[in-house]
PDB file of N, CA and C in Angstrom:
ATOM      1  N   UNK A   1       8.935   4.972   5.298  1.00  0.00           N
ATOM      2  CA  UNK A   1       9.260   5.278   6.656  1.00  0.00           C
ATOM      3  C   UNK A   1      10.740   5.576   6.730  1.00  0.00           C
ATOM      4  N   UNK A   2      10.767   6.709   7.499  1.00  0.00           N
ATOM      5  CA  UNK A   2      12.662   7.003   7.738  1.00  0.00           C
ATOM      6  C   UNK A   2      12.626   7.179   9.083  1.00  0.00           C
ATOM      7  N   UNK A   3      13.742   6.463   9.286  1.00  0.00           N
ATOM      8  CA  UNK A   3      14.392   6.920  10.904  1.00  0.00           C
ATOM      9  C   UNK A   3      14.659   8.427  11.149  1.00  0.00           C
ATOM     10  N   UNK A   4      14.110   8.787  11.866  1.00  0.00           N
ATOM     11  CA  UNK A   4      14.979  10.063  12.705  1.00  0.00           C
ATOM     12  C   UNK A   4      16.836  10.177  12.366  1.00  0.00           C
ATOM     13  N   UNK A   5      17.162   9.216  12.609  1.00  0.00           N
ATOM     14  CA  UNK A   5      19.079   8.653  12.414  1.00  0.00           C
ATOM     15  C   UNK A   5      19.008   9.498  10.785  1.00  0.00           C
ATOM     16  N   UNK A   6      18.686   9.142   9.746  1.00  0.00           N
ATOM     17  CA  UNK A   6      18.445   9.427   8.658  1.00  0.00           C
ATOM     18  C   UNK A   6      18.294  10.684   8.526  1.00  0.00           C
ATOM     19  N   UNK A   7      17.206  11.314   8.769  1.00  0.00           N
ATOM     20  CA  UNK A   7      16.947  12.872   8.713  1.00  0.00           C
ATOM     21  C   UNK A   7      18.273  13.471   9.307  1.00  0.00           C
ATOM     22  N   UNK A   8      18.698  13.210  10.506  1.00  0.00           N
ATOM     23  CA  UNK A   8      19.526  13.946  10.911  1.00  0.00           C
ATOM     24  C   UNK A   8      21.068  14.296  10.766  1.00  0.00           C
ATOM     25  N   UNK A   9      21.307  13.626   9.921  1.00  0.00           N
ATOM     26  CA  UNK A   9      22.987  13.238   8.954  1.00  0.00           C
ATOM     27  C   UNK A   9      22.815  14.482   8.305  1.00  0.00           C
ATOM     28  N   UNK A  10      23.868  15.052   8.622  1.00  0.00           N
ATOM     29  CA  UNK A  10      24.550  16.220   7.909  1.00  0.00           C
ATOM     30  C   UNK A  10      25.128  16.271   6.127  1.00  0.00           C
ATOM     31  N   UNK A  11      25.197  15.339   5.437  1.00  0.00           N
ATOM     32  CA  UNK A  11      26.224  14.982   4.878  1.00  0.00           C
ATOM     33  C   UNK A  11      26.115  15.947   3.950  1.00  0.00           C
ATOM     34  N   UNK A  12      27.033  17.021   3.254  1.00  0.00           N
ATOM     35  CA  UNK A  12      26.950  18.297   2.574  1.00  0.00           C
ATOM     36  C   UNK A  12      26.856  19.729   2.923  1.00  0.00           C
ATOM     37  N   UNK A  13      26.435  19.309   4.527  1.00  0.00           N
ATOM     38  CA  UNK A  13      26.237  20.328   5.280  1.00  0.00           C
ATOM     39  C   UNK A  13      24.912  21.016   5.409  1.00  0.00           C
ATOM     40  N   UNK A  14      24.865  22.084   5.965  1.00  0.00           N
ATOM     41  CA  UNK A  14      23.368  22.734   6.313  1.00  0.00           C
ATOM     42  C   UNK A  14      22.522  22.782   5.241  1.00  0.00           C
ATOM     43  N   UNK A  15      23.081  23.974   4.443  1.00  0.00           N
ATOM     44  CA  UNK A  15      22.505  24.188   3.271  1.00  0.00           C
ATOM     45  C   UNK A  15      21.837  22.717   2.538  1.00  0.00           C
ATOM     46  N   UNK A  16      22.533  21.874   2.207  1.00  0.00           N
ATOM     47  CA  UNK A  16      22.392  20.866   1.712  1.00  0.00           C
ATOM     48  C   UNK A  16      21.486  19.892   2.108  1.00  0.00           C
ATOM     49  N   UNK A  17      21.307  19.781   3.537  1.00  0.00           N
ATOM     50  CA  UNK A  17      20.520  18.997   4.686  1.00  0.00           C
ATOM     51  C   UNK A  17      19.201  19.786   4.711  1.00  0.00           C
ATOM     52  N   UNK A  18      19.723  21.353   4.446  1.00  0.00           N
ATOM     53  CA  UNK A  18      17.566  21.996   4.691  1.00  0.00           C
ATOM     54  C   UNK A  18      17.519  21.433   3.343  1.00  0.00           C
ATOM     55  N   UNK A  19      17.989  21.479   2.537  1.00  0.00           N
ATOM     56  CA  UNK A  19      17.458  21.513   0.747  1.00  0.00           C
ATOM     57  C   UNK A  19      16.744  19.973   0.408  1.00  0.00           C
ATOM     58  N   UNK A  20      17.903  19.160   1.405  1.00  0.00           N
ATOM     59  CA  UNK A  20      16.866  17.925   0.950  1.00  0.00           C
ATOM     60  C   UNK A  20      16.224  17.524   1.681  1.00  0.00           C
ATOM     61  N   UNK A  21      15.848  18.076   3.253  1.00  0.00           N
ATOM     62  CA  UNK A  21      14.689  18.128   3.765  1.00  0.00           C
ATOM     63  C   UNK A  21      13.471  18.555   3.430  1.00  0.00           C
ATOM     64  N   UNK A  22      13.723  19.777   2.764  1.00  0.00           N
ATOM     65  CA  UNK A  22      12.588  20.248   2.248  1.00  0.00           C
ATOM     66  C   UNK A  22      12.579  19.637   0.883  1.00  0.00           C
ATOM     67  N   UNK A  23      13.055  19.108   0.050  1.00  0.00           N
ATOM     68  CA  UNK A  23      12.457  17.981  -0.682  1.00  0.00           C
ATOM     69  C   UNK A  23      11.766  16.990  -0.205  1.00  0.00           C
ATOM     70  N   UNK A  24      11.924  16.221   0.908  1.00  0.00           N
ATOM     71  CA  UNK A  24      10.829  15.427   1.626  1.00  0.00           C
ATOM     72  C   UNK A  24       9.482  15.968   1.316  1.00  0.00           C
ATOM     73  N   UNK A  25       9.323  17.295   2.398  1.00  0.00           N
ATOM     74  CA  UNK A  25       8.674  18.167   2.541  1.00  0.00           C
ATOM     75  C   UNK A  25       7.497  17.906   1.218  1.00  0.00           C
ATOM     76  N   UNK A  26       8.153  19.056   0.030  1.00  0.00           N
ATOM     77  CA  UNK A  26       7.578  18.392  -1.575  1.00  0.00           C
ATOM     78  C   UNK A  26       6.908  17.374  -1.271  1.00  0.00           C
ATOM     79  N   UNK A  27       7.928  16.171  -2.196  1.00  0.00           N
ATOM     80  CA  UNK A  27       7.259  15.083  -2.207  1.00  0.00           C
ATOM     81  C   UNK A  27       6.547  14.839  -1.338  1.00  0.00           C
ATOM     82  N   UNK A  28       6.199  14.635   0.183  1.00  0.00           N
ATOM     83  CA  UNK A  28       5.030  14.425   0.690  1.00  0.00           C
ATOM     84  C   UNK A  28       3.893  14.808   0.578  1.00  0.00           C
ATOM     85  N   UNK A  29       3.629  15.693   0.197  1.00  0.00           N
ATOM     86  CA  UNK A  29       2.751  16.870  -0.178  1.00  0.00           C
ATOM     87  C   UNK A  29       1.732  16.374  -1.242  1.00  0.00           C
ATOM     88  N   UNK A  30       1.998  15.125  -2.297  1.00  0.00           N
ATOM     89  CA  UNK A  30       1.709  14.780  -2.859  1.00  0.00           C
ATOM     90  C   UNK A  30       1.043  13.411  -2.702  1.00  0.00           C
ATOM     91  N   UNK A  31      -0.202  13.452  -3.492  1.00  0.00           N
ATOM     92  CA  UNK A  31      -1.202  12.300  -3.067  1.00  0.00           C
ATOM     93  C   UNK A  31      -0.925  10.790  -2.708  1.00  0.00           C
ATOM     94  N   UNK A  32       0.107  10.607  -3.426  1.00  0.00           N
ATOM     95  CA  UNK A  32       1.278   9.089  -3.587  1.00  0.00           C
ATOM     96  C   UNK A  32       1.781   8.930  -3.199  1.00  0.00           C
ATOM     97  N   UNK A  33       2.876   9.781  -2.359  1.00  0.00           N
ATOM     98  CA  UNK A  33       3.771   9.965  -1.780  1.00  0.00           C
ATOM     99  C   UNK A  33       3.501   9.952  -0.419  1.00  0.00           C
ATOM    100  N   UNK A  34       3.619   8.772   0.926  1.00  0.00           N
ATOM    101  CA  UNK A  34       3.511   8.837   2.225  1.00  0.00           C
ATOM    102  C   UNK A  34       4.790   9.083   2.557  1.00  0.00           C
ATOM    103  N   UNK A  35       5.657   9.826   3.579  1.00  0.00           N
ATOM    104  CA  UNK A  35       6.633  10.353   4.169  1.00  0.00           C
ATOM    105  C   UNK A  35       5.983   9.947   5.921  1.00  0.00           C
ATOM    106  N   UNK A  36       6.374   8.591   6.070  1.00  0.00           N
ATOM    107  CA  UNK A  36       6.301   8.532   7.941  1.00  0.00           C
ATOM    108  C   UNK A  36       7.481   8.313   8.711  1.00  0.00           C
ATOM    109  N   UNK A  37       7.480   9.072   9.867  1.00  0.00           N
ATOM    110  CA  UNK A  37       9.015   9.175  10.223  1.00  0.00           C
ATOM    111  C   UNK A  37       8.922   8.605  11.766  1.00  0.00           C
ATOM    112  N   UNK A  38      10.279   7.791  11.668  1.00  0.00           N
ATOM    113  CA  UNK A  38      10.459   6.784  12.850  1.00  0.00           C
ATOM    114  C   UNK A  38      11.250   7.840  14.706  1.00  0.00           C
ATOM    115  N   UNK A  39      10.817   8.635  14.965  1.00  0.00           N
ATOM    116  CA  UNK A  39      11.228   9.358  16.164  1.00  0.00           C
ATOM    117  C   UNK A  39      12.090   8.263  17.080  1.00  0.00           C
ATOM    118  N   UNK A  40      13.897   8.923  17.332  1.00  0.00           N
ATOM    119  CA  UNK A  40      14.200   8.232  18.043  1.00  0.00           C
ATOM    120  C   UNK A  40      13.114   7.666  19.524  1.00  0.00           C
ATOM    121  N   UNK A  41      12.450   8.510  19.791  1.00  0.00           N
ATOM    122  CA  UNK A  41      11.577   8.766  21.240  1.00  0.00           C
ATOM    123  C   UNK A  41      10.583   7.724  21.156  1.00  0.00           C
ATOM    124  N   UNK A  42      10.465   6.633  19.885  1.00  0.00           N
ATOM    125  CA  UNK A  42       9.575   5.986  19.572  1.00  0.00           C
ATOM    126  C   UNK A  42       9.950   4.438  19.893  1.00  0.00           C
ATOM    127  N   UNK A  43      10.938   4.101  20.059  1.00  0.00           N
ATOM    128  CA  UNK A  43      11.661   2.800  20.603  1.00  0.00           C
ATOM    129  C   UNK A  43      12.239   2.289  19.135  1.00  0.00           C
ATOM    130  N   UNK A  44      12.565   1.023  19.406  1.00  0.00           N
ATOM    131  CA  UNK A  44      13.484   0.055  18.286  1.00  0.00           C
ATOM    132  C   UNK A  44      12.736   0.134  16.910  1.00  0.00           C
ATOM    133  N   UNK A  45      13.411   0.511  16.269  1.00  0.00           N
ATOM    134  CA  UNK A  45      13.503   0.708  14.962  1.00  0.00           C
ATOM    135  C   UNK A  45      13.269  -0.938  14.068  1.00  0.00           C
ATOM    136  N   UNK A  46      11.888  -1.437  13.656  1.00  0.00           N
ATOM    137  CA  UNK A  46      11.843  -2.680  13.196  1.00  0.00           C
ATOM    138  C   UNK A  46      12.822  -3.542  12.041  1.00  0.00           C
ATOM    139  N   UNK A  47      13.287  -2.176  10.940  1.00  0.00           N
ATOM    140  CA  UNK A  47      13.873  -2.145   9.758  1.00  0.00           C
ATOM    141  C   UNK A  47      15.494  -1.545   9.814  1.00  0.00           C
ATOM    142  N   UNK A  48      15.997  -1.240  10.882  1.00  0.00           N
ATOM    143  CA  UNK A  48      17.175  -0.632  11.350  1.00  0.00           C
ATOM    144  C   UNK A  48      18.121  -1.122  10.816  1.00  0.00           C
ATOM    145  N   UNK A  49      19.191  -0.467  10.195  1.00  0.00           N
ATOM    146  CA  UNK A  49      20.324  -0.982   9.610  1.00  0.00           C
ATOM    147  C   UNK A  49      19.797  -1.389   7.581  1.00  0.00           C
ATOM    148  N   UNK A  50      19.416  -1.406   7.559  1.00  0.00           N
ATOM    149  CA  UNK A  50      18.604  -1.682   5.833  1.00  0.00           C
ATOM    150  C   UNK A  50      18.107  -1.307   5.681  1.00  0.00           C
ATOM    151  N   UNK A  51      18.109  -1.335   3.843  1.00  0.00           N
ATOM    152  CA  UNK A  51      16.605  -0.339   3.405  1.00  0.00           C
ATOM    153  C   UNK A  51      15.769  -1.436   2.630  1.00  0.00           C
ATOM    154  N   UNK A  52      14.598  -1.379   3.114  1.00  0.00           N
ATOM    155  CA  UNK A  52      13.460  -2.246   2.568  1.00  0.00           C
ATOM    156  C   UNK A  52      12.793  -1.963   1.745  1.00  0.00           C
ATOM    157  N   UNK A  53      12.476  -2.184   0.869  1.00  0.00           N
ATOM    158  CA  UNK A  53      11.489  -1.417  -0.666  1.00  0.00           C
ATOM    159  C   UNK A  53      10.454  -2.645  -0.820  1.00  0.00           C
ATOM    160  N   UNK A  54       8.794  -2.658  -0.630  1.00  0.00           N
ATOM    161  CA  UNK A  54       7.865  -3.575  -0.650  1.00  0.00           C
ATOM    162  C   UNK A  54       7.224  -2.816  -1.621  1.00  0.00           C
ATOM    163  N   UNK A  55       6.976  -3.845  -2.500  1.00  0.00           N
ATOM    164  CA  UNK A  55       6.576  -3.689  -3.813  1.00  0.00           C
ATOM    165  C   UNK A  55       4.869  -4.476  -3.804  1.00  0.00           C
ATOM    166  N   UNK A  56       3.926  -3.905  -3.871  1.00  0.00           N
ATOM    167  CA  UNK A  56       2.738  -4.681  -3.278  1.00  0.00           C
ATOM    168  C   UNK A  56       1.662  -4.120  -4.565  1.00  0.00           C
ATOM    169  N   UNK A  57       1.086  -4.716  -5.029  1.00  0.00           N
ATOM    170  CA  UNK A  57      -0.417  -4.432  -5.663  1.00  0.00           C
ATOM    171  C   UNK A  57      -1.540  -4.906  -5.606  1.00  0.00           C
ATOM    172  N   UNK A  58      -2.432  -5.264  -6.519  1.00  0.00           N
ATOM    173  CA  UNK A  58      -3.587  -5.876  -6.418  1.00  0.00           C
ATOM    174  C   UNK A  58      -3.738  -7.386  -6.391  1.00  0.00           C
ATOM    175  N   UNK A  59      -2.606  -7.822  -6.534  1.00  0.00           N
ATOM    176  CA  UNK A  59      -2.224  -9.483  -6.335  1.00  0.00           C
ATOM    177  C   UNK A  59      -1.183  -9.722  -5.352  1.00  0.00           C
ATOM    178  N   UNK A  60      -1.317 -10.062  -4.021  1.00  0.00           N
ATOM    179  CA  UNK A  60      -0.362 -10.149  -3.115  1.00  0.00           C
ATOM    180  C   UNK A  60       0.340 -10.979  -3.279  1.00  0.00           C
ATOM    181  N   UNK A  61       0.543 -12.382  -4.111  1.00  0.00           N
ATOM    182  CA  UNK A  61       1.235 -13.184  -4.885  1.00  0.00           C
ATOM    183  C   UNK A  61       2.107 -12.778  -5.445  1.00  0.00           C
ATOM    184  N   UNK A  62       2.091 -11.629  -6.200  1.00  0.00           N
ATOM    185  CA  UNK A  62       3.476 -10.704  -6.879  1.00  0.00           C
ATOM    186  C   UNK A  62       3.929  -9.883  -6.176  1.00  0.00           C
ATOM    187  N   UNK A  63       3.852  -9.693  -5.053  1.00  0.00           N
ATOM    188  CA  UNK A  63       4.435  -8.663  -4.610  1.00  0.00           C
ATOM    189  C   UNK A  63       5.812  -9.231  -4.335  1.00  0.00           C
ATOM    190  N   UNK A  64       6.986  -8.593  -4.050  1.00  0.00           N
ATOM    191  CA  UNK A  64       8.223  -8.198  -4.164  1.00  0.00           C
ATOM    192  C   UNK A  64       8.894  -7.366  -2.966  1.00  0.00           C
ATOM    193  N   UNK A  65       9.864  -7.540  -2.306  1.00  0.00           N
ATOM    194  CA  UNK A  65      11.064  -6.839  -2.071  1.00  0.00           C
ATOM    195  C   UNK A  65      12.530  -6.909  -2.212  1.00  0.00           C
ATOM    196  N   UNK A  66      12.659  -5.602  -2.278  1.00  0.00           N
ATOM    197  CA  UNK A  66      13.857  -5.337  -2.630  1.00  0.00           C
ATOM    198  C   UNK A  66      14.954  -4.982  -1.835  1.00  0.00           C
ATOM    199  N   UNK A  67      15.886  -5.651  -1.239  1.00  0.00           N
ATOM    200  CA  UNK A  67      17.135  -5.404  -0.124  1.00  0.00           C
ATOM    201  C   UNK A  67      18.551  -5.154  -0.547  1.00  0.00           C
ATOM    202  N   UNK A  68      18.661  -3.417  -0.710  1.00  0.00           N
ATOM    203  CA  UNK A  68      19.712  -2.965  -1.142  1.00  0.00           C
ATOM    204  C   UNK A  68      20.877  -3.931  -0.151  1.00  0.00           C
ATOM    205  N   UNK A  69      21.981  -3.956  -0.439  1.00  0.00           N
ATOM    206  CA  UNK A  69      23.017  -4.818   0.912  1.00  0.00           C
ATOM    207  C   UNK A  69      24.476  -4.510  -0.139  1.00  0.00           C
ATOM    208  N   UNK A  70      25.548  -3.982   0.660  1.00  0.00           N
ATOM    209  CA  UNK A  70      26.594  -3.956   0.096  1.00  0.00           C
ATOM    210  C   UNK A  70      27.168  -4.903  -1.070  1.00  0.00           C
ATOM    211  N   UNK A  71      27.077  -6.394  -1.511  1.00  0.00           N
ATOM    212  CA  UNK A  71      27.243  -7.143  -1.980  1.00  0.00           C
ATOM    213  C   UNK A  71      26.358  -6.705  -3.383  1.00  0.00           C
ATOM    214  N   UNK A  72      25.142  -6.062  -3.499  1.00  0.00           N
ATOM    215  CA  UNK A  72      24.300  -5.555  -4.244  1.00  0.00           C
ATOM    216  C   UNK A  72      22.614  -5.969  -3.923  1.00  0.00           C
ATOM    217  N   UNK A  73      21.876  -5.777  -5.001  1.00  0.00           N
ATOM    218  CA  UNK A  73      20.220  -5.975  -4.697  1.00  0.00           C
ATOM    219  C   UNK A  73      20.009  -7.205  -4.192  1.00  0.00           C
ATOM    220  N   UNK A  74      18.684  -7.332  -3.588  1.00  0.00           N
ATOM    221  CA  UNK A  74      18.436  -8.701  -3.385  1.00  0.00           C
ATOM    222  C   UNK A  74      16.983  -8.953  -3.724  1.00  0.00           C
ATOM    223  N   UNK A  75      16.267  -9.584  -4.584  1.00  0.00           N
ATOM    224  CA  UNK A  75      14.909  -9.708  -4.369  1.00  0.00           C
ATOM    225  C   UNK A  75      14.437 -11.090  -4.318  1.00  0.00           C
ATOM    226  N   UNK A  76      13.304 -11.078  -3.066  1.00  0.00           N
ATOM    227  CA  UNK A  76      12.635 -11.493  -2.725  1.00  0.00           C
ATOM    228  C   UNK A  76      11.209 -11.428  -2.759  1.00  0.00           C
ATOM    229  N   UNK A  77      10.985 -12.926  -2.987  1.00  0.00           N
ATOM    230  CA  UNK A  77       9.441 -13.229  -3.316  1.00  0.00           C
ATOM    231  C   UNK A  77       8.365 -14.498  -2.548  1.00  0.00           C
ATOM    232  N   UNK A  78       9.332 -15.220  -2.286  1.00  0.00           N
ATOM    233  CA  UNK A  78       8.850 -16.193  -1.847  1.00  0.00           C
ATOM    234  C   UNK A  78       8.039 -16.196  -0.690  1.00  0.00           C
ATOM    235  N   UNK A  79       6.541 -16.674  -0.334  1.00  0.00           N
ATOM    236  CA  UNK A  79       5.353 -16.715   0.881  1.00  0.00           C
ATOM    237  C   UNK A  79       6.437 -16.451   1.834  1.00  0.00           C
ATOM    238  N   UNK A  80       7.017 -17.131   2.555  1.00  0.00           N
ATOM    239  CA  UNK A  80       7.345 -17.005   3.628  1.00  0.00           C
ATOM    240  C   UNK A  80       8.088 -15.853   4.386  1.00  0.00           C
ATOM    241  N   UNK A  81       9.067 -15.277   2.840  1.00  0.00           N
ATOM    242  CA  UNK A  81       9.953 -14.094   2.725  1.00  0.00           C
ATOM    243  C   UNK A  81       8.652 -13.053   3.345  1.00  0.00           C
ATOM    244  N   UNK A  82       7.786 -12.713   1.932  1.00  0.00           N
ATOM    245  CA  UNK A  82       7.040 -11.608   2.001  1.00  0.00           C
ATOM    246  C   UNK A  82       6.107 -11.897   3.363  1.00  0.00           C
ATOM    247  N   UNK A  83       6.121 -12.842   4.034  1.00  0.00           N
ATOM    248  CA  UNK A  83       5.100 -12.235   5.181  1.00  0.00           C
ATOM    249  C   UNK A  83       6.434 -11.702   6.592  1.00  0.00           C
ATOM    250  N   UNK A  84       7.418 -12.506   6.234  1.00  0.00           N
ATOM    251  CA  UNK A  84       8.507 -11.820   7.091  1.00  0.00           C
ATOM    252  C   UNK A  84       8.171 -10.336   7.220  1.00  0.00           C
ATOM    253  N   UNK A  85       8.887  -9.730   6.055  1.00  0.00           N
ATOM    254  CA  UNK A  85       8.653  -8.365   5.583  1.00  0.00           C
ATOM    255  C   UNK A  85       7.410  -7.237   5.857  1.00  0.00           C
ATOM    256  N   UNK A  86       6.189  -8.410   5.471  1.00  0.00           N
ATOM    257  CA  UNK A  86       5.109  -7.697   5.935  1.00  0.00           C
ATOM    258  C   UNK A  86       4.567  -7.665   7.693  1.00  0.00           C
ATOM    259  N   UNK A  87       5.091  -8.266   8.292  1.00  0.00           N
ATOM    260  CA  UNK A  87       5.436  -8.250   9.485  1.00  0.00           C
ATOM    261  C   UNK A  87       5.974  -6.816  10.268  1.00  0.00           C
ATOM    262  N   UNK A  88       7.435  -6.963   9.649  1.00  0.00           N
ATOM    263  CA  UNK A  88       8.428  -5.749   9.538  1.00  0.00           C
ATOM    264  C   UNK A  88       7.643  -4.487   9.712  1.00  0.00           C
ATOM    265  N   UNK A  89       7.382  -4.284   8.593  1.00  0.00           N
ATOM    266  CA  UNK A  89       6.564  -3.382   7.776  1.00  0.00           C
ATOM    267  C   UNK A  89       5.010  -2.950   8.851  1.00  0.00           C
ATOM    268  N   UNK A  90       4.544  -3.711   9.189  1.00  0.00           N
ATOM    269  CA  UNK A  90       3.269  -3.341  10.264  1.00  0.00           C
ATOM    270  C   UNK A  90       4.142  -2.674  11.464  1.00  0.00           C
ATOM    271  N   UNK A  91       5.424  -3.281  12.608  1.00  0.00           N
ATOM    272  CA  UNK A  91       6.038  -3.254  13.646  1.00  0.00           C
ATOM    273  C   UNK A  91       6.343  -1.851  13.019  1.00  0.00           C
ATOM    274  N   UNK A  92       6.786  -1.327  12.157  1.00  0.00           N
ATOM    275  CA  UNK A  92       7.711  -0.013  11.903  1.00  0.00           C
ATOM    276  C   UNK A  92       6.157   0.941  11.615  1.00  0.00           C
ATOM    277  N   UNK A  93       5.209   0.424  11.253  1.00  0.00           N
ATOM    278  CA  UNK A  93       4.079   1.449  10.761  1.00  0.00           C
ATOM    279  C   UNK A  93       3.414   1.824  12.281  1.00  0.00           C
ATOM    280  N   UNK A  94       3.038   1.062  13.285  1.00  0.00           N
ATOM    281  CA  UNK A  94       3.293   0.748  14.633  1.00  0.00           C
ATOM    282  C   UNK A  94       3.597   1.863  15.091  1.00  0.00           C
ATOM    283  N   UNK A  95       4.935   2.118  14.925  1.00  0.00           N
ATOM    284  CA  UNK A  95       5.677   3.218  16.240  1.00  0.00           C
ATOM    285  C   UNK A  95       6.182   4.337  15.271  1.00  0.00           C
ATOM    286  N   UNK A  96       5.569   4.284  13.992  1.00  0.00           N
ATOM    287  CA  UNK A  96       6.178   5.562  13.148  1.00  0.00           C
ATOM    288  C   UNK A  96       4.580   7.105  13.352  1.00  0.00           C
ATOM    289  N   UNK A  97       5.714   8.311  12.956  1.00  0.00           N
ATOM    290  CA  UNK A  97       4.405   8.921  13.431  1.00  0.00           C
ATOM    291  C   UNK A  97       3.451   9.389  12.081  1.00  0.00           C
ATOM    292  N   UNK A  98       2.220   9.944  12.135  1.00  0.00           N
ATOM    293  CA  UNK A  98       1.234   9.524  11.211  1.00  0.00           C
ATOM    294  C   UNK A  98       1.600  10.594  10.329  1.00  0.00           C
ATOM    295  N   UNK A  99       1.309  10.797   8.849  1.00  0.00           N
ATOM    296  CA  UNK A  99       1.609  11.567   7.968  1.00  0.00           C
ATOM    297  C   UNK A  99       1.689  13.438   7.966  1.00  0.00           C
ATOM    298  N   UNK A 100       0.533  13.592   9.065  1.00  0.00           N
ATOM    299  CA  UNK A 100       0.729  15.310   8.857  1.00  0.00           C
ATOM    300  C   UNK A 100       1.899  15.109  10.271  1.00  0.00           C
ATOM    301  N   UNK A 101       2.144  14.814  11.097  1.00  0.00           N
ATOM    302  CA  UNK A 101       3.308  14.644  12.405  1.00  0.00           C
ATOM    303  C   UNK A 101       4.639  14.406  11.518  1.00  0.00           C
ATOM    304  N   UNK A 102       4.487  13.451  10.670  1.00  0.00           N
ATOM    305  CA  UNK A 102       5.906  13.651  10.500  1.00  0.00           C
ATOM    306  C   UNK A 102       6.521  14.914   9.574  1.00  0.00           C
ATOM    307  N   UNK A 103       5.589  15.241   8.430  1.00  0.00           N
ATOM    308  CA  UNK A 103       5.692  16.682   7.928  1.00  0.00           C
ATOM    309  C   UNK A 103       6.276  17.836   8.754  1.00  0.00           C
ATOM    310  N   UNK A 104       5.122  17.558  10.150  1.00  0.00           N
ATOM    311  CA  UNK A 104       5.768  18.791  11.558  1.00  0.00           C
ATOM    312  C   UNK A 104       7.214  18.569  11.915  1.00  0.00           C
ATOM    313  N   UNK A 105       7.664  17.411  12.178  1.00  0.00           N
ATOM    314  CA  UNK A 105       8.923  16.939  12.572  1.00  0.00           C
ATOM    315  C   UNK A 105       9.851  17.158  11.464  1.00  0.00           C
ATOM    316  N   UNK A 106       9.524  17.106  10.387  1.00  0.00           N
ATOM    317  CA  UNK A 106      10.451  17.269   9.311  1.00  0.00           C
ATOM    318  C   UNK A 106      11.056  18.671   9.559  1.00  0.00           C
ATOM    319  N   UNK A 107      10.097  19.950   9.769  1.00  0.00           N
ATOM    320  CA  UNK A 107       9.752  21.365  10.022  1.00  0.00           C
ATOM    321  C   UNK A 107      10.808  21.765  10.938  1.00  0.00           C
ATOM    322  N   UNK A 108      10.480  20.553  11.722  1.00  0.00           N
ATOM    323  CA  UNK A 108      11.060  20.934  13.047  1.00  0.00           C
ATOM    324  C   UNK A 108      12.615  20.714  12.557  1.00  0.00           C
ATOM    325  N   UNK A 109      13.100  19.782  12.418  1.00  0.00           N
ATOM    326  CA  UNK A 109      14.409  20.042  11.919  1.00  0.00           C
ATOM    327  C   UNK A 109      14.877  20.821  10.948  1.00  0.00           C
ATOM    328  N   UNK A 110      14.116  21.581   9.576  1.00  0.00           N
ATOM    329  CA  UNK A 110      14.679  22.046   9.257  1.00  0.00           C
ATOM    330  C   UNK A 110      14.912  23.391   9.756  1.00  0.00           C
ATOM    331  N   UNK A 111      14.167  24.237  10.766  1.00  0.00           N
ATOM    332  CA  UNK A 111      14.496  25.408  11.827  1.00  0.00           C
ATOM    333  C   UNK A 111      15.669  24.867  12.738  1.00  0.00           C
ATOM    334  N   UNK A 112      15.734  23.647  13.440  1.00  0.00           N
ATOM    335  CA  UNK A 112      17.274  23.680  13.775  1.00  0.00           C
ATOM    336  C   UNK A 112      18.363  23.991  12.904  1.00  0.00           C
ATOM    337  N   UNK A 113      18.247  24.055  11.675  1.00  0.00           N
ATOM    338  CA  UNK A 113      19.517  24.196  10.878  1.00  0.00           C
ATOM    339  C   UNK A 113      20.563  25.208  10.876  1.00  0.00           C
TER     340      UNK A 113
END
């Protein structure tokens, strides 16, 4: 999931901003790859300010996250952590929009460029 805030940062400039938009684009496109995007128009952002990486498989016991933070990584494992997270993670899936919408929205910004 990405914020809208995210997509819309210039940093490199146009050229640079369609190029790695439309890398989104790509990678979504692909069977593995979910791309859902958080529309300012969608309210509070659950995960705002951090990036969350949930690491989940066929044993919910191992699952894992990972909290980039200036100081460096952080991982977390512990029951109480991971249902925090998975919490998070539902609230942001919630108000994010569904996989072919955010593709459109992606679209949509890269014609503003």
């Amino acid at each position: 999931m990405i914020h809208e805030a995210a997509l819309r940062m210039r940093f490199g400039g146009p050229h640079t901003a369609r190029a790695q938009l439309r890398h989104l684009i790509d990678m979504s496109e692909r069977d593995h790859i979910i791309i859902r995007v958080v529309p300012f128009s969608n309210g509070t952002f659950a995960g705002s300010g951090q990036s969350i990486n949930y690491f989940s498989g066929p044993v919910p016991q191992l699952d894992t996250v990972l909290l980039e933070q200036a100081h460096g990584s952080l991982l977390l494992d512990a029951e109480a952590q991971l249902e925090k997270y998975r919490l998070v993670i539902g609230k942001m899936e919630a108000i994010a929009l569904k996989r072919e919408e955010s593709r459109d929205f992606i679209h949509g910004l890269i014609r503003e460029l």
